[in-house]
Protein backbone atom coordinates (compact mmCIF):
# COMPACT_ATOMS: atom_id res chain seq x y z
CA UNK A 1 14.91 13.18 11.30
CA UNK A 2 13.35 12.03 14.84
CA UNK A 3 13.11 8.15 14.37
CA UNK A 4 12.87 7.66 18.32
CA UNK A 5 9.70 6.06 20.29
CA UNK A 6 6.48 7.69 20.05
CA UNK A 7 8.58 10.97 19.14
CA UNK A 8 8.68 10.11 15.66
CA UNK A 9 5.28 10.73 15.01
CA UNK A 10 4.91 14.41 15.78
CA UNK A 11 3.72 16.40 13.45
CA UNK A 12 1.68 14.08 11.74
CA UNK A 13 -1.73 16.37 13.04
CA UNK A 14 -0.58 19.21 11.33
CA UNK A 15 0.29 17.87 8.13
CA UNK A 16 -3.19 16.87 7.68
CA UNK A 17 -5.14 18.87 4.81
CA UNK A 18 -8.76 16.50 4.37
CA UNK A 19 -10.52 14.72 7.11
CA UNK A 20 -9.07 11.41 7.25
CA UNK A 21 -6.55 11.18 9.87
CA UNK A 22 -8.19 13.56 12.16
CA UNK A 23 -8.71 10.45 14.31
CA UNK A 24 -5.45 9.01 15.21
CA UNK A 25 -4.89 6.75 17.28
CA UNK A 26 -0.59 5.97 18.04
CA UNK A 27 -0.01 2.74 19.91
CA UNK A 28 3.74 1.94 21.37
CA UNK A 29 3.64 -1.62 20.23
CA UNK A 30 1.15 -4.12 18.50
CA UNK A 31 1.36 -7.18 16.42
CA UNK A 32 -0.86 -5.87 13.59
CA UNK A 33 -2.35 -2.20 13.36
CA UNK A 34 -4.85 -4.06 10.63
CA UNK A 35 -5.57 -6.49 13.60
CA UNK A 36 -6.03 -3.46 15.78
CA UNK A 37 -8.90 -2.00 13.20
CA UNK A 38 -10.82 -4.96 12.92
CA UNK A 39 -11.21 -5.86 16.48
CA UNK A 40 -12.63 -2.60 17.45
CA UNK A 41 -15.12 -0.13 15.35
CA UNK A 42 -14.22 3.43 13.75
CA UNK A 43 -15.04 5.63 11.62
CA UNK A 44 -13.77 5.83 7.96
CA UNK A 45 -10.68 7.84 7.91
CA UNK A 46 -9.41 6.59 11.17
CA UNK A 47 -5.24 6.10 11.24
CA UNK A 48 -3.80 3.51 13.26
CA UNK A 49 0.26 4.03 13.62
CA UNK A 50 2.32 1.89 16.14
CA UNK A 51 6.10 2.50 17.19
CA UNK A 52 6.65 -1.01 16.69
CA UNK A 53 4.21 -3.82 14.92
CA UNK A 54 5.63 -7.60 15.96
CA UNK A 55 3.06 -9.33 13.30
CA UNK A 56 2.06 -7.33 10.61
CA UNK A 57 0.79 -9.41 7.65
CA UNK A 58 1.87 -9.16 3.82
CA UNK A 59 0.31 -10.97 0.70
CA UNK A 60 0.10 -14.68 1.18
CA UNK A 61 0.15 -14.37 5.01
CA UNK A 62 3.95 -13.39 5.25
CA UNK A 63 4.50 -12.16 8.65
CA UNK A 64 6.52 -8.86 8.60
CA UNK A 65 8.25 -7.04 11.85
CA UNK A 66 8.79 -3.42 11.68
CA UNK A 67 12.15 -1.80 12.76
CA UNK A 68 12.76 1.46 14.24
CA UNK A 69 13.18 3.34 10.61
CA UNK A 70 9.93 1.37 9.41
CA UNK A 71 6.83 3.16 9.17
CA UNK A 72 3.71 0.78 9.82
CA UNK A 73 0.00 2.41 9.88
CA UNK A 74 -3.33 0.80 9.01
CA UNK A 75 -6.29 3.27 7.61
CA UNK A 76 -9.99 2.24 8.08
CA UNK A 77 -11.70 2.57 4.23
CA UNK A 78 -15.29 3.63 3.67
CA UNK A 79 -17.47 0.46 2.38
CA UNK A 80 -17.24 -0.29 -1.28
CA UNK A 81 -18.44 -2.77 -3.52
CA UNK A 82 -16.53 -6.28 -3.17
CA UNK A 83 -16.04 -6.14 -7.17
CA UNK A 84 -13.24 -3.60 -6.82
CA UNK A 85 -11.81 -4.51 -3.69
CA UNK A 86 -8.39 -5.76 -5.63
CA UNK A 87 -8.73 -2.22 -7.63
CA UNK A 88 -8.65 -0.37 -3.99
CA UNK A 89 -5.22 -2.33 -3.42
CA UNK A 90 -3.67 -0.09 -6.57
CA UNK A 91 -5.57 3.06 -5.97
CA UNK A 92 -3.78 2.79 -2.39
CA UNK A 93 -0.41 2.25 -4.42
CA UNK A 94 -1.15 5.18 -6.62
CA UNK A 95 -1.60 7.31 -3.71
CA UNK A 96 1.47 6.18 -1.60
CA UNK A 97 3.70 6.36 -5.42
CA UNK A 98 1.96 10.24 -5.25
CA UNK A 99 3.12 11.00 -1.92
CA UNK A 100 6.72 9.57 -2.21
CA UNK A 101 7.52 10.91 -5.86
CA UNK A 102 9.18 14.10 -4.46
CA UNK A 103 12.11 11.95 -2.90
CA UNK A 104 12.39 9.03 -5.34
CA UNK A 105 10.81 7.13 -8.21
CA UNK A 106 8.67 4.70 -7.53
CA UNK A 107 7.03 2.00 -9.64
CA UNK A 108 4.66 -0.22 -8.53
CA UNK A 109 4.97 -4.18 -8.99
CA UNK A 110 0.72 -5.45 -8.93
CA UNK A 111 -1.13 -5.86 -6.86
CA UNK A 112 0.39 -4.12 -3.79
CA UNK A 113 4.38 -3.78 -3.92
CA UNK A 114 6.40 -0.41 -4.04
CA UNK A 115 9.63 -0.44 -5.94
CA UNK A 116 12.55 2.15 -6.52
CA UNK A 117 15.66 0.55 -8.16
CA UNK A 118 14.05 -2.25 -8.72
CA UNK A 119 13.61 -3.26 -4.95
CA UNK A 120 10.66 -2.93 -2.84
CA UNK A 121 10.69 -0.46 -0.03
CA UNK A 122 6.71 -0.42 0.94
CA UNK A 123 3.84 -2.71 0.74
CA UNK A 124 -0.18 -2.38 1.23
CA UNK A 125 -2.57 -4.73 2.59
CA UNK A 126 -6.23 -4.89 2.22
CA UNK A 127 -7.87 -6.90 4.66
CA UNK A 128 -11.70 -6.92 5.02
CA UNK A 129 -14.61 -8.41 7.11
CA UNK A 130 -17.37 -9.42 4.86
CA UNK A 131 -21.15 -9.35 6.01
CA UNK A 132 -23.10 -11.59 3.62
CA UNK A 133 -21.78 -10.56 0.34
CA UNK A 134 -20.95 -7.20 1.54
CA UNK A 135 -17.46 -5.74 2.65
CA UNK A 136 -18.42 -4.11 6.21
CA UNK A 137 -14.88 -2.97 7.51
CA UNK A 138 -11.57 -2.63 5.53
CA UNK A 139 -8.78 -2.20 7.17
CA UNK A 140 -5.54 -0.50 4.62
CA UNK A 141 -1.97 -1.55 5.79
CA UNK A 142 0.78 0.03 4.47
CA UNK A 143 4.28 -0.93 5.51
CA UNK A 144 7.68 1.39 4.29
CA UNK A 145 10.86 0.90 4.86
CA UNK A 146 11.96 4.51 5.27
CA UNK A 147 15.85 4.85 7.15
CA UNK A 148 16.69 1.03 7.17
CA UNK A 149 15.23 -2.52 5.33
CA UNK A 150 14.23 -5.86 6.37
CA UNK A 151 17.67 -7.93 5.28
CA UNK A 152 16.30 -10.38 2.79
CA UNK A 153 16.87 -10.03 -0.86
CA UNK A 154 15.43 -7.50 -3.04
CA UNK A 155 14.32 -5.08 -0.38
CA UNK A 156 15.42 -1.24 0.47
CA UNK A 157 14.68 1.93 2.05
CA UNK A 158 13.74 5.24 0.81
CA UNK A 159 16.33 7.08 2.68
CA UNK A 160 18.83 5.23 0.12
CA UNK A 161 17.32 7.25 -2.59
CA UNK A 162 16.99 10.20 -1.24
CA UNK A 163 19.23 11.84 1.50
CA UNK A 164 16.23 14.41 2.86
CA UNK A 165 12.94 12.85 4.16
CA UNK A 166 10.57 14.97 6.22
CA UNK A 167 9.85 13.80 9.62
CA UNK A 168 8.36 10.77 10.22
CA UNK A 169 4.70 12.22 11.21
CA UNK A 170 5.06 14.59 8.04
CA UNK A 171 5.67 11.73 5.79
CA UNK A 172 3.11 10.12 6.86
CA UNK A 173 0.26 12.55 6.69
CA UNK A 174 1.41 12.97 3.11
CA UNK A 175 0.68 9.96 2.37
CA UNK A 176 -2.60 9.78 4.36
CA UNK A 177 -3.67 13.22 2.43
CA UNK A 178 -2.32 11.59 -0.86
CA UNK A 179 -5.08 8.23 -0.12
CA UNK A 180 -8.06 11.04 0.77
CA UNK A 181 -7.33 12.88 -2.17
CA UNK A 182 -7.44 9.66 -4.50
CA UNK A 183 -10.22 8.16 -2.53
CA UNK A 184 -12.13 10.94 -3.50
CA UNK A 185 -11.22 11.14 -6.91
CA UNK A 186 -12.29 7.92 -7.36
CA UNK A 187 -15.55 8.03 -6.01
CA UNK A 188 -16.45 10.58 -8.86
CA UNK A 189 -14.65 8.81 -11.67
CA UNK A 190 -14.49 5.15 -10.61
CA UNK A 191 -11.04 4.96 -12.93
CA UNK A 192 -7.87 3.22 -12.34
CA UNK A 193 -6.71 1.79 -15.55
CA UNK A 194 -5.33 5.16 -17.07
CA UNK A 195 -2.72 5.47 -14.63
CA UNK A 196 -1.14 2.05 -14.38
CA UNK A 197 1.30 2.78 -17.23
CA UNK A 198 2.66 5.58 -15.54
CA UNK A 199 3.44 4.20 -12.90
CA UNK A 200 3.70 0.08 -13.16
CA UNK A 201 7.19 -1.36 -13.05
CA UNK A 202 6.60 -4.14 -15.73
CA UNK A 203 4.26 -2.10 -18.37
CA UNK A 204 4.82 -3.75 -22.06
CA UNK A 205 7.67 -6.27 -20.43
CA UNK A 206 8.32 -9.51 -19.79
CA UNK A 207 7.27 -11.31 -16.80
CA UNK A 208 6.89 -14.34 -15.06
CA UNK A 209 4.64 -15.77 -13.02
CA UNK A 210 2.67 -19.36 -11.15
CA UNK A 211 -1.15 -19.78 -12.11
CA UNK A 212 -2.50 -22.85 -10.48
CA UNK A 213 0.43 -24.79 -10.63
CA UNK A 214 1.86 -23.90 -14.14
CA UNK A 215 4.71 -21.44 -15.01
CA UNK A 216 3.55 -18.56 -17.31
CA UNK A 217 5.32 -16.03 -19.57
CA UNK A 218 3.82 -13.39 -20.84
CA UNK A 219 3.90 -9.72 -21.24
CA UNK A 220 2.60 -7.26 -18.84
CA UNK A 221 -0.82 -4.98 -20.84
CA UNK A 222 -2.08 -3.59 -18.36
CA UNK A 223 -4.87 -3.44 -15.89
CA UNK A 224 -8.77 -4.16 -15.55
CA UNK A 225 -11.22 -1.82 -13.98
CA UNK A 226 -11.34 -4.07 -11.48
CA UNK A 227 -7.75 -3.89 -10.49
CA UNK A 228 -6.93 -7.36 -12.63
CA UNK A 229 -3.52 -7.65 -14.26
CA UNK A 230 -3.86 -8.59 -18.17
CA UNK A 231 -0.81 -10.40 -19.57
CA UNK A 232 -0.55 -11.11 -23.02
CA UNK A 233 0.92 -14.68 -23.34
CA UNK A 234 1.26 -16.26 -27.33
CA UNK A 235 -1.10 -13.63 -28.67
CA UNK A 236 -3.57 -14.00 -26.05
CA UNK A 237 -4.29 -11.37 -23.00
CA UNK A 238 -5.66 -12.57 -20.01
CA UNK A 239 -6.59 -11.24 -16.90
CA UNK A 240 -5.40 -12.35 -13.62
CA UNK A 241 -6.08 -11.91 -10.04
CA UNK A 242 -4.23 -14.55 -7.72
CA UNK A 243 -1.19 -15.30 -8.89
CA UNK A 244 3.06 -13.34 -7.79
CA UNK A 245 4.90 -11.83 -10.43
């Protein structure tokens, strides 16, 4: 697998089968390809890739470098209602689960984390600029660990699964086909709760987890249509939306 410079992403043009992705844009170093989206204006569809991202951003403003076996890219989303922006964050995981299933299993810990063996190897960012009530640019990171990992605990890299990985460009345009493919499927259905048993990590288990200050235990039941976790805690589900399992 080519893992060097630029070089690493070849391929990724060819591997395309829908219309995101057809414009690419491959930057040698930035601190955030999400950054990189919102300060400029494209199209839906648009990929941002960079050979090396110094700043990239994770839930609860964690600052994340990439490495040279990382792969970092940022997709710009078509507008959608701000009701389901958490639900986007899972559709994205479904679609990144899809395209990696063929080399590992993957489970998905909510809202946003990637998990085989029970460590995370990607992770997906929304980020959004808001005009009035309305979302007017989203910006979709995705960040996987793919020949090495970060060394802090609980993390890993596909290639520890699974000794043969496409190229670097191929992997990701099967991942970029994988979030047209859903995208679209979602526009005509609108549905997200079906899947999450198949393919959440924590599905009818126990789990911990802060809420404003308190410690909560409670059993994982799924999801909302709105992408909200519901945990079951003394008889009683709840939904949740801004809390870290």
């Amino acid at each position: 697998m080519i893992f060097e410079g630029m070089d690493r992403f070849s391929g990724f043009t060819k591997g395309l089968t829908g219309s995101w992705g057809k414009n690419f844009i491959l930057l040698d170093e930035i601190d955030s390809t999400n950054s990189y989206i919102m300060a400029n204006d494209f199209e839906p569809g648009t990929v941002v890739a960079a050979a090396c991202q110094t700043a990239g951003r994770g839930r609860g403003g964690r600052i994340w470098r990439s490495s040279a076996g990382c792969l970092t890219f940022s997709v710009v989303l078509p507008q959608v209602d701000k009701k389901i922006l958490n639900g986007i964050q899972i559709l994205a995981a479904y679609a990144t689960a899809d395209a990696l299933l063929d080399y590992a299993d993957i489970r998905i810990k909510w809202p946003n984390d990637l998990l085989c063996g029970g460590k995370k190897i990607a992770g997906i960012l929304l980020e959004t600029v808001f005009s009035g009530n309305y979302p007017s640019k989203l910006a979709l990171g995705i960040g996987l660990n793919v020949l090495n990992a970060p060394d802090v605990e609980g993390a890993a890299c596909l290639g520890a699964y699974s000794p043969k990985l496409p190229s670097i460009g191929a992997l990701m345009a099967d991942i970029v086909n994988s979030l047209n493919d859903r995208f679209e499927e979602y526009s005509r259905s609108e549905d997200i709760q079906e899947d999450w048993p198949r393919y959440s990590a924590f599905f009818r288990k126990k789990i911990s987890f802060h809420h404003k200050g308190r410690e909560i235990n409670g059993t994982e039941k799924g999801i909302t249509r709105e992408g909200y976790i519901i945990v079951e805690n003394n008889g009683i589900s709840e939904a949740y939306n801004d809390f870290s399992v």
